[in-house]
N, C-alpha and C. Protein backbone atom coordinates (compact mmCIF):
# COMPACT_ATOMS: atom_id res chain seq x y z
N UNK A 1 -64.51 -147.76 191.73
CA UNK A 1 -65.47 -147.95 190.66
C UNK A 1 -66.28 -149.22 190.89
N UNK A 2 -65.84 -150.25 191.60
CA UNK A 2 -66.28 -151.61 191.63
C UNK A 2 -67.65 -151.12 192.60
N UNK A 3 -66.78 -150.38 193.65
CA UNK A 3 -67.75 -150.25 194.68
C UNK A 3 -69.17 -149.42 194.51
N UNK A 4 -69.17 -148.48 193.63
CA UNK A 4 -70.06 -147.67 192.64
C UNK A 4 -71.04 -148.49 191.78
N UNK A 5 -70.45 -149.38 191.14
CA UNK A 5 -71.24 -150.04 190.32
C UNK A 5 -71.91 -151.33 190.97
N UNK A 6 -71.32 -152.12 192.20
CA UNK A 6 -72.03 -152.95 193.24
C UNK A 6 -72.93 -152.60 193.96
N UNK A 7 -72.79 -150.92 194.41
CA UNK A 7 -73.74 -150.78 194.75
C UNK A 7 -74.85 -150.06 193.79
N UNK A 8 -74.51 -148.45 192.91
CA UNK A 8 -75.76 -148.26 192.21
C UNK A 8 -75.92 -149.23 191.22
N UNK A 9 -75.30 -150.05 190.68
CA UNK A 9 -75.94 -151.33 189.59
C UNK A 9 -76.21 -150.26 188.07
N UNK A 10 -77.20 -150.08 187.53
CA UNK A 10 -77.36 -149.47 186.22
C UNK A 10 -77.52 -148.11 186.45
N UNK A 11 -78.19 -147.72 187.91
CA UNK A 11 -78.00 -145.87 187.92
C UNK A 11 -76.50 -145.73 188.23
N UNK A 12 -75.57 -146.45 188.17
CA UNK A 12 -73.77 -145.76 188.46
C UNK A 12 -73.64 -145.86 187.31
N UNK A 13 -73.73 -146.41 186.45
CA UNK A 13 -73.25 -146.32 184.60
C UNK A 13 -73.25 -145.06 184.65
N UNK A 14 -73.61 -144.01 184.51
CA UNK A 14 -73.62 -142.92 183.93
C UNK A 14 -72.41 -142.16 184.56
N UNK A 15 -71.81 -142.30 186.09
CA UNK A 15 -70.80 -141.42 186.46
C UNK A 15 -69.55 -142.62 186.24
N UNK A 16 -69.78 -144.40 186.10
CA UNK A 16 -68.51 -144.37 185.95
C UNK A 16 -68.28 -144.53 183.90
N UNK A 17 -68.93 -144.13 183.26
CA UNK A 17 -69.01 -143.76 181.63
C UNK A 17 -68.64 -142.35 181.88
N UNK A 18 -68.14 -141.08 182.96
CA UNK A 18 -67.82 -140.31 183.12
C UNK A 18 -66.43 -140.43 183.35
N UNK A 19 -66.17 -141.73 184.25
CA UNK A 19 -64.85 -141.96 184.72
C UNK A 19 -64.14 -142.74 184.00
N UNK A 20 -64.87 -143.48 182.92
CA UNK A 20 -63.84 -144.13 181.93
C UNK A 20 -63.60 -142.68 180.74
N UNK A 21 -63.88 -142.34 180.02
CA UNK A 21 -64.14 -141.29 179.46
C UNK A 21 -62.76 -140.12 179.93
N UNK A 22 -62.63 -139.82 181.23
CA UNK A 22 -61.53 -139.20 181.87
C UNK A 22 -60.17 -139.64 182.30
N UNK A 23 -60.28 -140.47 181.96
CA UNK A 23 -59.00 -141.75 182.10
C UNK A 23 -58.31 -142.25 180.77
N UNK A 24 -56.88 -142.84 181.48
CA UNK A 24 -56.31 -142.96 180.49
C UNK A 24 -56.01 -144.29 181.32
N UNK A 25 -54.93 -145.10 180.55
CA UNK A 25 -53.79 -146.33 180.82
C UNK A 25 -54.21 -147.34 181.56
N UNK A 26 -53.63 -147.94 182.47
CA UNK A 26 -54.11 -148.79 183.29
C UNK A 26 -55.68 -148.90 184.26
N UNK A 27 -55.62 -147.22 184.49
CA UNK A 27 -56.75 -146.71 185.19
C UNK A 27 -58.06 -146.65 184.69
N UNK A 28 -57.92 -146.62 183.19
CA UNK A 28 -58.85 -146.73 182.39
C UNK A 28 -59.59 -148.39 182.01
N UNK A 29 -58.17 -149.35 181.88
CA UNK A 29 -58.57 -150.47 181.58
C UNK A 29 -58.56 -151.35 182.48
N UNK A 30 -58.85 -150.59 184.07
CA UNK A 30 -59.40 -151.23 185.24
C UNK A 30 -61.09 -151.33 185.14
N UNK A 31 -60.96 -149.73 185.15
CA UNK A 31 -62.37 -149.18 184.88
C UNK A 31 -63.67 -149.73 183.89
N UNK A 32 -62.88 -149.91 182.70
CA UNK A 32 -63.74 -151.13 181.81
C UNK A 32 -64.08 -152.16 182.09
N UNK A 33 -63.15 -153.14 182.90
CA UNK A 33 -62.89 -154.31 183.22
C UNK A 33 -64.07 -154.42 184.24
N UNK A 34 -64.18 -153.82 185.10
CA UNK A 34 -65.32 -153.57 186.55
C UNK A 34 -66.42 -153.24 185.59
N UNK A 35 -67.01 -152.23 185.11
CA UNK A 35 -67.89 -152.28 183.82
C UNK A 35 -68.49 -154.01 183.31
N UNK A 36 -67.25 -154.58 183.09
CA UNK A 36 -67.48 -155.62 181.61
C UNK A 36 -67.90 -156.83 182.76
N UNK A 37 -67.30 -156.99 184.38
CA UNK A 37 -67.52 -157.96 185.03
C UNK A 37 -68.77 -157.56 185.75
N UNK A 38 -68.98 -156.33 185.86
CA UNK A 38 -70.73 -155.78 186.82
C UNK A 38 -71.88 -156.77 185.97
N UNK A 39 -71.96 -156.51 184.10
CA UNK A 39 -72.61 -157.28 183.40
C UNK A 39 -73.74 -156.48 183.30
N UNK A 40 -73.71 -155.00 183.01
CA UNK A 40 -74.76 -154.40 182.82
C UNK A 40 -75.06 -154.15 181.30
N UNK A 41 -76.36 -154.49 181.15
CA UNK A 41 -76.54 -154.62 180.08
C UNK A 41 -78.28 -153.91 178.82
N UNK A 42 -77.13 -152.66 178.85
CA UNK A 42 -78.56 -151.57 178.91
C UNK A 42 -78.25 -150.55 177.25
N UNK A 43 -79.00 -150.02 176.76
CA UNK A 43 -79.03 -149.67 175.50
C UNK A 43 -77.31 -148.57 175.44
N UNK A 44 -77.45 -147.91 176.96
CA UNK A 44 -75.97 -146.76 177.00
C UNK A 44 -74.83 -147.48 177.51
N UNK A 45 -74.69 -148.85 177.62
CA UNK A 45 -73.53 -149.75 178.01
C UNK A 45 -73.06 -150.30 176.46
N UNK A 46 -74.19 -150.41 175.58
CA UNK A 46 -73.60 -151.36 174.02
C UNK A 46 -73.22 -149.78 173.39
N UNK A 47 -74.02 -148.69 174.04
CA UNK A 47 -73.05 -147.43 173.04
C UNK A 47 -71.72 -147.26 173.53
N UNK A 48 -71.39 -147.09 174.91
CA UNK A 48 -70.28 -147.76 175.60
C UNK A 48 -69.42 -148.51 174.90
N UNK A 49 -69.82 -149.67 174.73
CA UNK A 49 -69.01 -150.69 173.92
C UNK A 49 -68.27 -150.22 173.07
N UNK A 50 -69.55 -149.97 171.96
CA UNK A 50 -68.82 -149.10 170.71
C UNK A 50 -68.02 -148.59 170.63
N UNK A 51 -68.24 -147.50 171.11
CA UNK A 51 -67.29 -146.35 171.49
C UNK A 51 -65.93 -147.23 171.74
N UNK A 52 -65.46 -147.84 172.87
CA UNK A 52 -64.57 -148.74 173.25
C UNK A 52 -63.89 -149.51 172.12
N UNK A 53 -65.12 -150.00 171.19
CA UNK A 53 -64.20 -150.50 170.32
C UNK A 53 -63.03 -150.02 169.35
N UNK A 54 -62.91 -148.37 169.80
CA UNK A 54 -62.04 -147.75 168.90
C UNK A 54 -60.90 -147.00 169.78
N UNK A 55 -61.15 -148.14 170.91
CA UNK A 55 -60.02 -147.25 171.95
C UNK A 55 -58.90 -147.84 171.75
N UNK A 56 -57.65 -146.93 172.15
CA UNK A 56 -56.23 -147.22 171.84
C UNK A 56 -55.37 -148.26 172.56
N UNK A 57 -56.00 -148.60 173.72
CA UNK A 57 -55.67 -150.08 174.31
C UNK A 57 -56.29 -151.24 173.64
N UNK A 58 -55.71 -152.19 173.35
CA UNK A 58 -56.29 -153.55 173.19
C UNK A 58 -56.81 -154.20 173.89
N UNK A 59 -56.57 -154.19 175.13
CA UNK A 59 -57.57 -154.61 176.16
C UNK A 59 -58.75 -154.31 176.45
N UNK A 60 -58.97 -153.06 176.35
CA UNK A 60 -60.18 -152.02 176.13
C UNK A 60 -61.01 -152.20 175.15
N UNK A 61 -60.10 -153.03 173.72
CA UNK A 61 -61.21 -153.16 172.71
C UNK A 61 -61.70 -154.74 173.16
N UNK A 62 -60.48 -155.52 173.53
CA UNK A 62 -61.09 -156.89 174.02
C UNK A 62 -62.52 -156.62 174.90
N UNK A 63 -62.02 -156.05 175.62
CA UNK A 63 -63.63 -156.19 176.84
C UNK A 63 -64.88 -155.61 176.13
N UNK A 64 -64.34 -154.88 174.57
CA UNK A 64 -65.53 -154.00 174.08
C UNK A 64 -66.19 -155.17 173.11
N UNK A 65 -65.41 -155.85 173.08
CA UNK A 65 -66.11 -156.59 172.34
C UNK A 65 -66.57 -157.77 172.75
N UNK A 66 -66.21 -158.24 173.59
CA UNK A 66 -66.79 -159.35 174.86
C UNK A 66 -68.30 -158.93 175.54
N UNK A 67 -68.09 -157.65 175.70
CA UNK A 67 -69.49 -156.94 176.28
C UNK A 67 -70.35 -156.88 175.20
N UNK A 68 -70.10 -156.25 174.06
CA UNK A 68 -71.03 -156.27 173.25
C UNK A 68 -72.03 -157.67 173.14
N UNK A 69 -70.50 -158.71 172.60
CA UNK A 69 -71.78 -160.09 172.44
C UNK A 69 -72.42 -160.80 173.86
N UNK A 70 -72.32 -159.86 174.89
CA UNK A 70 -73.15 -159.90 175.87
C UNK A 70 -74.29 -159.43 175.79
N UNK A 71 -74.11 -158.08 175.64
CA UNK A 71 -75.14 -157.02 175.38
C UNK A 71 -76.09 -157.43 173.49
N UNK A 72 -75.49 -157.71 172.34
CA UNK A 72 -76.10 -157.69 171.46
C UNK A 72 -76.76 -159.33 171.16
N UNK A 73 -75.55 -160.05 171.38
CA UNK A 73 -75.74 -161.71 171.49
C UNK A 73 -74.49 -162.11 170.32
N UNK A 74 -73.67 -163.08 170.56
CA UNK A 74 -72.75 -163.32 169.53
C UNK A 74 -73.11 -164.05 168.79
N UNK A 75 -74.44 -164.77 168.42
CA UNK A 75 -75.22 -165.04 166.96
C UNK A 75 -75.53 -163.68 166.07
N UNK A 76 -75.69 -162.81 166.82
CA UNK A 76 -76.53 -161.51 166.01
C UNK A 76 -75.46 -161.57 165.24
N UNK A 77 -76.50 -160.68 163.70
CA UNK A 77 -75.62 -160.43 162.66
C UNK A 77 -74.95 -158.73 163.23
N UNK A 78 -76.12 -158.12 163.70
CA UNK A 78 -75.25 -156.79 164.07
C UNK A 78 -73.80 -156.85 164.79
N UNK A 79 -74.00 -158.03 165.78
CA UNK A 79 -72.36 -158.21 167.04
C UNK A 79 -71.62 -158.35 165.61
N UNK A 80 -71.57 -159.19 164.83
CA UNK A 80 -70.83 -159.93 163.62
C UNK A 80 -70.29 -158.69 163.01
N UNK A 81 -71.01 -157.82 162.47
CA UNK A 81 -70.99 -156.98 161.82
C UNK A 81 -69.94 -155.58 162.32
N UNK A 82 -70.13 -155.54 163.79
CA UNK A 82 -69.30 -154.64 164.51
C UNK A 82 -68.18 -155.08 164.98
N UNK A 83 -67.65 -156.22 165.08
CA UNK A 83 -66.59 -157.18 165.47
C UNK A 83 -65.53 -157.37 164.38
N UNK A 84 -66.37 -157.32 163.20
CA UNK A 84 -65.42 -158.15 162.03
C UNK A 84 -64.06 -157.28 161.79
N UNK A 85 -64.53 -156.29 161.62
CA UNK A 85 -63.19 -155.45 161.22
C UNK A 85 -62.02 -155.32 162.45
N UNK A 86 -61.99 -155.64 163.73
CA UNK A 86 -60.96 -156.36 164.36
C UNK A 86 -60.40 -157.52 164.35
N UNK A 87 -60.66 -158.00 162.84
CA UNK A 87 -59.92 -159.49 162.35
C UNK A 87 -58.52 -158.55 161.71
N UNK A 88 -58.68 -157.16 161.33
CA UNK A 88 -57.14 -156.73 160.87
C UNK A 88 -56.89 -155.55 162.14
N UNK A 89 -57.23 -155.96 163.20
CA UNK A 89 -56.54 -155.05 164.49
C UNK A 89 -55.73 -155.12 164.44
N UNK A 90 -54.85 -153.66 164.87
CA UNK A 90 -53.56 -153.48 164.88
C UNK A 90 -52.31 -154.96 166.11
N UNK A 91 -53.40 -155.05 166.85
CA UNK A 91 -53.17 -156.52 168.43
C UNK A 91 -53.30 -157.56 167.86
N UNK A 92 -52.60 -158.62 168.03
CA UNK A 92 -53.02 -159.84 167.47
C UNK A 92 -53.51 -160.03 168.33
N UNK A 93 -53.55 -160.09 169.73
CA UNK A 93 -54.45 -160.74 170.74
C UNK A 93 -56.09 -160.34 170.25
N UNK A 94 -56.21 -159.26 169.89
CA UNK A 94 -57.70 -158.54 169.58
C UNK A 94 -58.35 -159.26 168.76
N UNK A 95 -57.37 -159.28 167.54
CA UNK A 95 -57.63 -160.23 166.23
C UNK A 95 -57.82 -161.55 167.08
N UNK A 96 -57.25 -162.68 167.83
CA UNK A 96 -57.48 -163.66 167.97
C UNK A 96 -58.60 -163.60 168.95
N UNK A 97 -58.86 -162.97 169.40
CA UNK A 97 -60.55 -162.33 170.07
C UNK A 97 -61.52 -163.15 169.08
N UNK A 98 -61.65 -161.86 168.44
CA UNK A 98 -62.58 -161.73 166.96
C UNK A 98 -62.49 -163.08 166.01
N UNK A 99 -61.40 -163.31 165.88
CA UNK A 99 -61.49 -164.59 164.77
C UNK A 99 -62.11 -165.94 165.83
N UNK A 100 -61.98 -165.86 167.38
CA UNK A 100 -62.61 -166.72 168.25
C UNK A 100 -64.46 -166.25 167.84
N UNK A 101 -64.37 -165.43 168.39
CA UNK A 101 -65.93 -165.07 168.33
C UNK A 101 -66.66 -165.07 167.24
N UNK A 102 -66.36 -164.50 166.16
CA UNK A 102 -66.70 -164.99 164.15
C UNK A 102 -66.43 -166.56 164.33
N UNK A 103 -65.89 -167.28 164.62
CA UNK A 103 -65.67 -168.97 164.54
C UNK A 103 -67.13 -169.04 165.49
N UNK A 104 -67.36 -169.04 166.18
CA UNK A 104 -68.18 -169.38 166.99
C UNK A 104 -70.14 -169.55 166.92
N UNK A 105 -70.08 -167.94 166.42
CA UNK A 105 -70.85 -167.59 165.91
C UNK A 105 -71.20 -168.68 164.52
N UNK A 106 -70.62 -168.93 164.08
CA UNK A 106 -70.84 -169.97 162.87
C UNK A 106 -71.89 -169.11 161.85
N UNK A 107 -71.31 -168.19 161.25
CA UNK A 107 -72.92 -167.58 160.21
C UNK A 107 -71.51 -167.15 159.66
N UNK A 108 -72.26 -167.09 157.89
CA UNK A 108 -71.15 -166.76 156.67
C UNK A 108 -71.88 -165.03 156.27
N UNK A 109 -70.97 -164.93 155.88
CA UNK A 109 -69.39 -165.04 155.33
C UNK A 109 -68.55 -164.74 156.84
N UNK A 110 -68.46 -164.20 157.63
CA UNK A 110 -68.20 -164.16 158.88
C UNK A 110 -67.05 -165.00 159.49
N UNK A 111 -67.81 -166.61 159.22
CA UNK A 111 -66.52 -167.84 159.86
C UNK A 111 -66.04 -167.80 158.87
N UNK A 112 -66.34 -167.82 157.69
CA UNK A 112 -65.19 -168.18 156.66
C UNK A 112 -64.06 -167.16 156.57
N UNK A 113 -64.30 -165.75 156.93
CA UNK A 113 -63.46 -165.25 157.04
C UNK A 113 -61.99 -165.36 157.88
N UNK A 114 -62.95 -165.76 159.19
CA UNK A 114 -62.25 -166.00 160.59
C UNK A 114 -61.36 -167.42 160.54
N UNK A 115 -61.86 -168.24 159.78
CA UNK A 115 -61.20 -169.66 159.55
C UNK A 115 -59.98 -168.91 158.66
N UNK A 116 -60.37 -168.16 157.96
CA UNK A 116 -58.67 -168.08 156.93
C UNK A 116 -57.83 -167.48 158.13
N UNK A 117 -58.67 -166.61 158.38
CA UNK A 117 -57.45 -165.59 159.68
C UNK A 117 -56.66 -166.74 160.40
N UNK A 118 -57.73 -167.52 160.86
CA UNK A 118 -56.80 -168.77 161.97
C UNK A 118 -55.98 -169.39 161.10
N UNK A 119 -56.03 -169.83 159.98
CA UNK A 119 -55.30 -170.59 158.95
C UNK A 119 -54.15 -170.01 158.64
N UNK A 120 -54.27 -168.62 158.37
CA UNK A 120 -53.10 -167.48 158.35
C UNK A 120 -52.08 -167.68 159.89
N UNK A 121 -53.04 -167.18 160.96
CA UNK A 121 -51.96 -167.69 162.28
C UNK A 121 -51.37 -168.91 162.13
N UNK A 122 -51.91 -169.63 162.26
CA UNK A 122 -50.90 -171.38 162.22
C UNK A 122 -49.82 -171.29 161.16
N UNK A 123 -49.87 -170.97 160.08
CA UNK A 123 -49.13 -170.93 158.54
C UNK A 123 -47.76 -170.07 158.96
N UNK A 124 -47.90 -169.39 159.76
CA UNK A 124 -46.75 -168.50 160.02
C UNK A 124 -45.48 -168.50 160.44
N UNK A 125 -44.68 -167.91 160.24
CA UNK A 125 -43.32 -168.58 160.97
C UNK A 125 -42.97 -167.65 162.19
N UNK A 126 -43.83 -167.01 163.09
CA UNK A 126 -43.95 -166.60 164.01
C UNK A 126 -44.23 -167.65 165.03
N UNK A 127 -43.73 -168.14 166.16
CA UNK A 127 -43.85 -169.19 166.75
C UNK A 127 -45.02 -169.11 168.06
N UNK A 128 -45.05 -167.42 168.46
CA UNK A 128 -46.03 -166.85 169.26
C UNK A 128 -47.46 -166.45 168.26
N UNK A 129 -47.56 -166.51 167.10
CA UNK A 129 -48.59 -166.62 166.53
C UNK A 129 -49.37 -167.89 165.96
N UNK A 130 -48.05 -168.21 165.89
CA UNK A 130 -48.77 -169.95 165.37
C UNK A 130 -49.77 -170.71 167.19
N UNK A 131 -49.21 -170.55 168.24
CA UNK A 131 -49.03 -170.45 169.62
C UNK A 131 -50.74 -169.89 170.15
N UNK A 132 -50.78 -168.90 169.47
CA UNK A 132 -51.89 -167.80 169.48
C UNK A 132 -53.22 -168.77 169.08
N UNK A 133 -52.74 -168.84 167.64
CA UNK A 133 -53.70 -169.94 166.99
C UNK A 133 -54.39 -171.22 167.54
N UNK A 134 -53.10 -171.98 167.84
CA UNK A 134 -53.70 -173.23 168.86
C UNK A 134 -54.88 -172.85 169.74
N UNK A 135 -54.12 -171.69 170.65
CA UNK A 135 -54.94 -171.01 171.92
C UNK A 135 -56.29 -170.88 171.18
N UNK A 136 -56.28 -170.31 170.07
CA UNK A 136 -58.16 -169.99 169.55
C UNK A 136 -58.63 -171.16 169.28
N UNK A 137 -58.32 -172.58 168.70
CA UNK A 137 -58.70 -173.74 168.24
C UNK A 137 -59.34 -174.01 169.82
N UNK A 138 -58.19 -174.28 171.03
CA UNK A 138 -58.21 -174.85 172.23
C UNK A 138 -60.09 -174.49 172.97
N UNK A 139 -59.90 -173.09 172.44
CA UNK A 139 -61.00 -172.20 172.98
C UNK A 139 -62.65 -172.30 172.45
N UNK A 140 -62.49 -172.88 171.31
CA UNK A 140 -63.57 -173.30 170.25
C UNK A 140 -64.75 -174.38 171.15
N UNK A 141 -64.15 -175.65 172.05
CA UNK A 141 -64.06 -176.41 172.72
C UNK A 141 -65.11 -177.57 171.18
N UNK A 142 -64.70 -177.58 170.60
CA UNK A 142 -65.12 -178.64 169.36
C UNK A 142 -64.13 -179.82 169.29
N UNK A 143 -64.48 -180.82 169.97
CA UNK A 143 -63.39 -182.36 169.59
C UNK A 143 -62.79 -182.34 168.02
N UNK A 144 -63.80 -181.81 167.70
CA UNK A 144 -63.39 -182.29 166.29
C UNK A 144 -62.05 -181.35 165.62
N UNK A 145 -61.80 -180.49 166.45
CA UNK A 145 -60.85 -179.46 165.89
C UNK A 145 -59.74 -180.37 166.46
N UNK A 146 -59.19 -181.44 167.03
CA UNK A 146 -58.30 -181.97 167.40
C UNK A 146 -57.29 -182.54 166.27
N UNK A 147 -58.08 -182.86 164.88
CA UNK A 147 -57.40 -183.07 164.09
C UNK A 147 -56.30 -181.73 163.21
N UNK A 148 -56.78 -180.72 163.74
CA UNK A 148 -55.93 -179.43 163.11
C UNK A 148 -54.75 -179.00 163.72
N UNK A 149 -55.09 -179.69 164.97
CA UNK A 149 -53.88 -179.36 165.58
C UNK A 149 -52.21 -180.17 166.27
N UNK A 150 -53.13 -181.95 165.45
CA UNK A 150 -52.09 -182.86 165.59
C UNK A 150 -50.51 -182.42 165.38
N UNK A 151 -50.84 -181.51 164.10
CA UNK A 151 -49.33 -181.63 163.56
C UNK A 151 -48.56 -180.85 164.23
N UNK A 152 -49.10 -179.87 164.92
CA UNK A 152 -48.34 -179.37 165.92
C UNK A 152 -47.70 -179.19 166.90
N UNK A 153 -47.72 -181.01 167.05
CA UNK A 153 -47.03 -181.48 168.58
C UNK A 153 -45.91 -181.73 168.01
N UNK A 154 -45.22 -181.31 166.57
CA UNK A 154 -44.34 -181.82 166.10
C UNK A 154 -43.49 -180.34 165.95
N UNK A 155 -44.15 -179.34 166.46
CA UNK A 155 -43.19 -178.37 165.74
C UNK A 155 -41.80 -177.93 166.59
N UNK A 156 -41.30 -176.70 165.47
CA UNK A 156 -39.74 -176.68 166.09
C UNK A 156 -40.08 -175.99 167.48
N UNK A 157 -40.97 -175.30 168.07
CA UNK A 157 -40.79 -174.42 169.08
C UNK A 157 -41.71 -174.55 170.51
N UNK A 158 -41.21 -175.48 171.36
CA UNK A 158 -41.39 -175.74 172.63
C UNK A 158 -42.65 -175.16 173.19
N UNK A 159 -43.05 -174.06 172.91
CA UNK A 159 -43.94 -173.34 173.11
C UNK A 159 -44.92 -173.73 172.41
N UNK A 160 -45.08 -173.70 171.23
CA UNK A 160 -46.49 -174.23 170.26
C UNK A 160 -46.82 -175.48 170.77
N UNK A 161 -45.69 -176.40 170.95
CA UNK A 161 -45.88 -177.80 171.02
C UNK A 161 -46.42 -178.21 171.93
N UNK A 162 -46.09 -177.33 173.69
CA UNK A 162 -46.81 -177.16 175.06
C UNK A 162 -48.63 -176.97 174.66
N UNK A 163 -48.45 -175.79 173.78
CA UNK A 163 -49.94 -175.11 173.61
C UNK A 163 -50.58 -176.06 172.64
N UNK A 164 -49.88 -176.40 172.05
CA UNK A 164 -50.71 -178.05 170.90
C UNK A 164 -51.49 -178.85 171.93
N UNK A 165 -50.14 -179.80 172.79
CA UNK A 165 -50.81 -180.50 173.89
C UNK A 165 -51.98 -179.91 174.96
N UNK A 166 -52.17 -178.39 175.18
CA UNK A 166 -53.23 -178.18 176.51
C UNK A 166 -54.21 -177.97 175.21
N UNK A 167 -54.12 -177.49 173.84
CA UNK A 167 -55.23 -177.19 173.23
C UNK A 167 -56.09 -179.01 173.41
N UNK A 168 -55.57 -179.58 173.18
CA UNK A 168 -55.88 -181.13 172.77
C UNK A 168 -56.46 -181.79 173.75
N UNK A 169 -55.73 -180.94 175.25
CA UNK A 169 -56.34 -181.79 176.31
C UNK A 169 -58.25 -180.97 176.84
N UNK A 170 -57.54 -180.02 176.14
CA UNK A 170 -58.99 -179.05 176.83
C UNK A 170 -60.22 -178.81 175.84
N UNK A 171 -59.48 -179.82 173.96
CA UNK A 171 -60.89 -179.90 173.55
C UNK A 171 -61.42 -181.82 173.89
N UNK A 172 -60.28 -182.41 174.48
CA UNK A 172 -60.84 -183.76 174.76
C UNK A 172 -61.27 -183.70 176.40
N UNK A 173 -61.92 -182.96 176.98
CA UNK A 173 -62.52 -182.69 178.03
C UNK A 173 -63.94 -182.75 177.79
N UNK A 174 -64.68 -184.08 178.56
CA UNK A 174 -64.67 -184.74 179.22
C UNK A 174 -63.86 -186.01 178.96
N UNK A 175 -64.27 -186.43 177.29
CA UNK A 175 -63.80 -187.88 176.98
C UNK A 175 -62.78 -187.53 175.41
N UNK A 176 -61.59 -188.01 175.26
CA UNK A 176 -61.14 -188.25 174.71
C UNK A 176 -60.95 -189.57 174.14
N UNK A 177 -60.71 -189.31 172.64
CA UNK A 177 -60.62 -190.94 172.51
C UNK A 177 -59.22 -191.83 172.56
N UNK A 178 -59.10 -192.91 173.09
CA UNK A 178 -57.82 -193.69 173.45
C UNK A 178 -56.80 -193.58 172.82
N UNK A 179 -57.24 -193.75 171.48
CA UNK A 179 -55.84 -193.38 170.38
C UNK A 179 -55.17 -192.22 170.13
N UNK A 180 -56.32 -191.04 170.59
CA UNK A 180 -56.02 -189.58 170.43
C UNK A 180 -54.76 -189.44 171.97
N UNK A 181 -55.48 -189.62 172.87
CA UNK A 181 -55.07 -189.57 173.87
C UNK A 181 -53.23 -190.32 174.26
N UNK A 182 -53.31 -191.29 173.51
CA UNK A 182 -52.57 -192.13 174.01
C UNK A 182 -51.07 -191.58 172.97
N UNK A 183 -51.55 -191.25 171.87
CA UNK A 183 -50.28 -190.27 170.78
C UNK A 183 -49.91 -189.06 171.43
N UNK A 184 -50.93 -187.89 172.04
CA UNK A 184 -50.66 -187.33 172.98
C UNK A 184 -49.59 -187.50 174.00
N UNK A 185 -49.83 -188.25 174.63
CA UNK A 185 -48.84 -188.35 175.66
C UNK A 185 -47.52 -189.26 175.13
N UNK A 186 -47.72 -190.25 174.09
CA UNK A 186 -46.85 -190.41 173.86
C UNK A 186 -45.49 -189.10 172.83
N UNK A 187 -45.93 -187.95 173.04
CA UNK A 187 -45.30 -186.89 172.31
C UNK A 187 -44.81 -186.11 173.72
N UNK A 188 -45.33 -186.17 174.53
CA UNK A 188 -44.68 -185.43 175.82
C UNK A 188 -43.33 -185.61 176.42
């Protein structure tokens, strides 16, 4: 499929939207993936999308919705609009997609929604969701989100506390400030 779409470029869409379409499992969410990295971006690739967004892999909806705010733009209110309702995906990974991309986007009601969702992850006593959460803060790349995630170098589970510290280091990339930095490591 890679080789199909490297070489015909936007005339192969049509036989490999034949070959995703006929596929199932892994084979299928190769097939998207080569799709979502080619970067074609044409009126029957965002119906594509769509479509995708109601497929039974989560991965499949991830890339459907990654492509879209390629294809539509992740300011548009339409991307917003087609995205939102994977804030209650059955995947939390999907959901932490979406509540990344609604944060981002910054237009209401939209983030405000997506801010409770993240607020909901952290709040939880799931230690891979609270974990999850960091990961979407980390991803935001806003310094200023560094203060949300202080308290989390304190928690009970090794794992959050790892993902506290890389969220912290990767929103104080380039410059962090000394005091931030220096509590940081003094928690390691």
């Amino acid at each position: 499929a890679s080789i199909i779409a490297e070489i015909g470029g936007r005339d192969s869409l049509p036989i490999i939207q034949d070959m995703i379409v006929d596929s199932d499992g892994e084979y299928r969410r190769n097939l998207v993936e080569v799709v979502y990295q080619t970067d074609i971006r044409t009126p029957e690739m965002r119906i594509l999308y769509e479509e995708l967004l109601k497929d039974d892999d989560p991965a499949v909806r991830q890339f459907a919705i990654r492509g879209l705010g390629r294809i539509i733009g992740v300011q548009d209110v339409e991307y917003l609009r087609l995205v939102q309702p994977h804030l209650d995906d059955s995947d939390i990974d999907v959901q932490a997609s979406t509540i990344t991309s609604l944060i981002l986007a910054n237009k209401e009601p939209y983030v405000t929604e997506a801010e409770q969702r993240l607020r909901t992850l952290l709040s939880t006593d799931n230690a891979d969701y609270r974990r999850l959460g960091l990961e979407v803060i980390g991803s935001l790349k806003r310094v200023e989100r560094i203060q949300d995630i202080m308290p989390f170098l304190d928690d009970p589970s090794a794992e959050v506390r790892l993902q506290a510290t890389q969220a912290i280091l990767a929103l104080g990339k380039p410059q962090m400030p000394k005091d931030v930095h220096d509590l940081v490591l003094s928690r390691m």
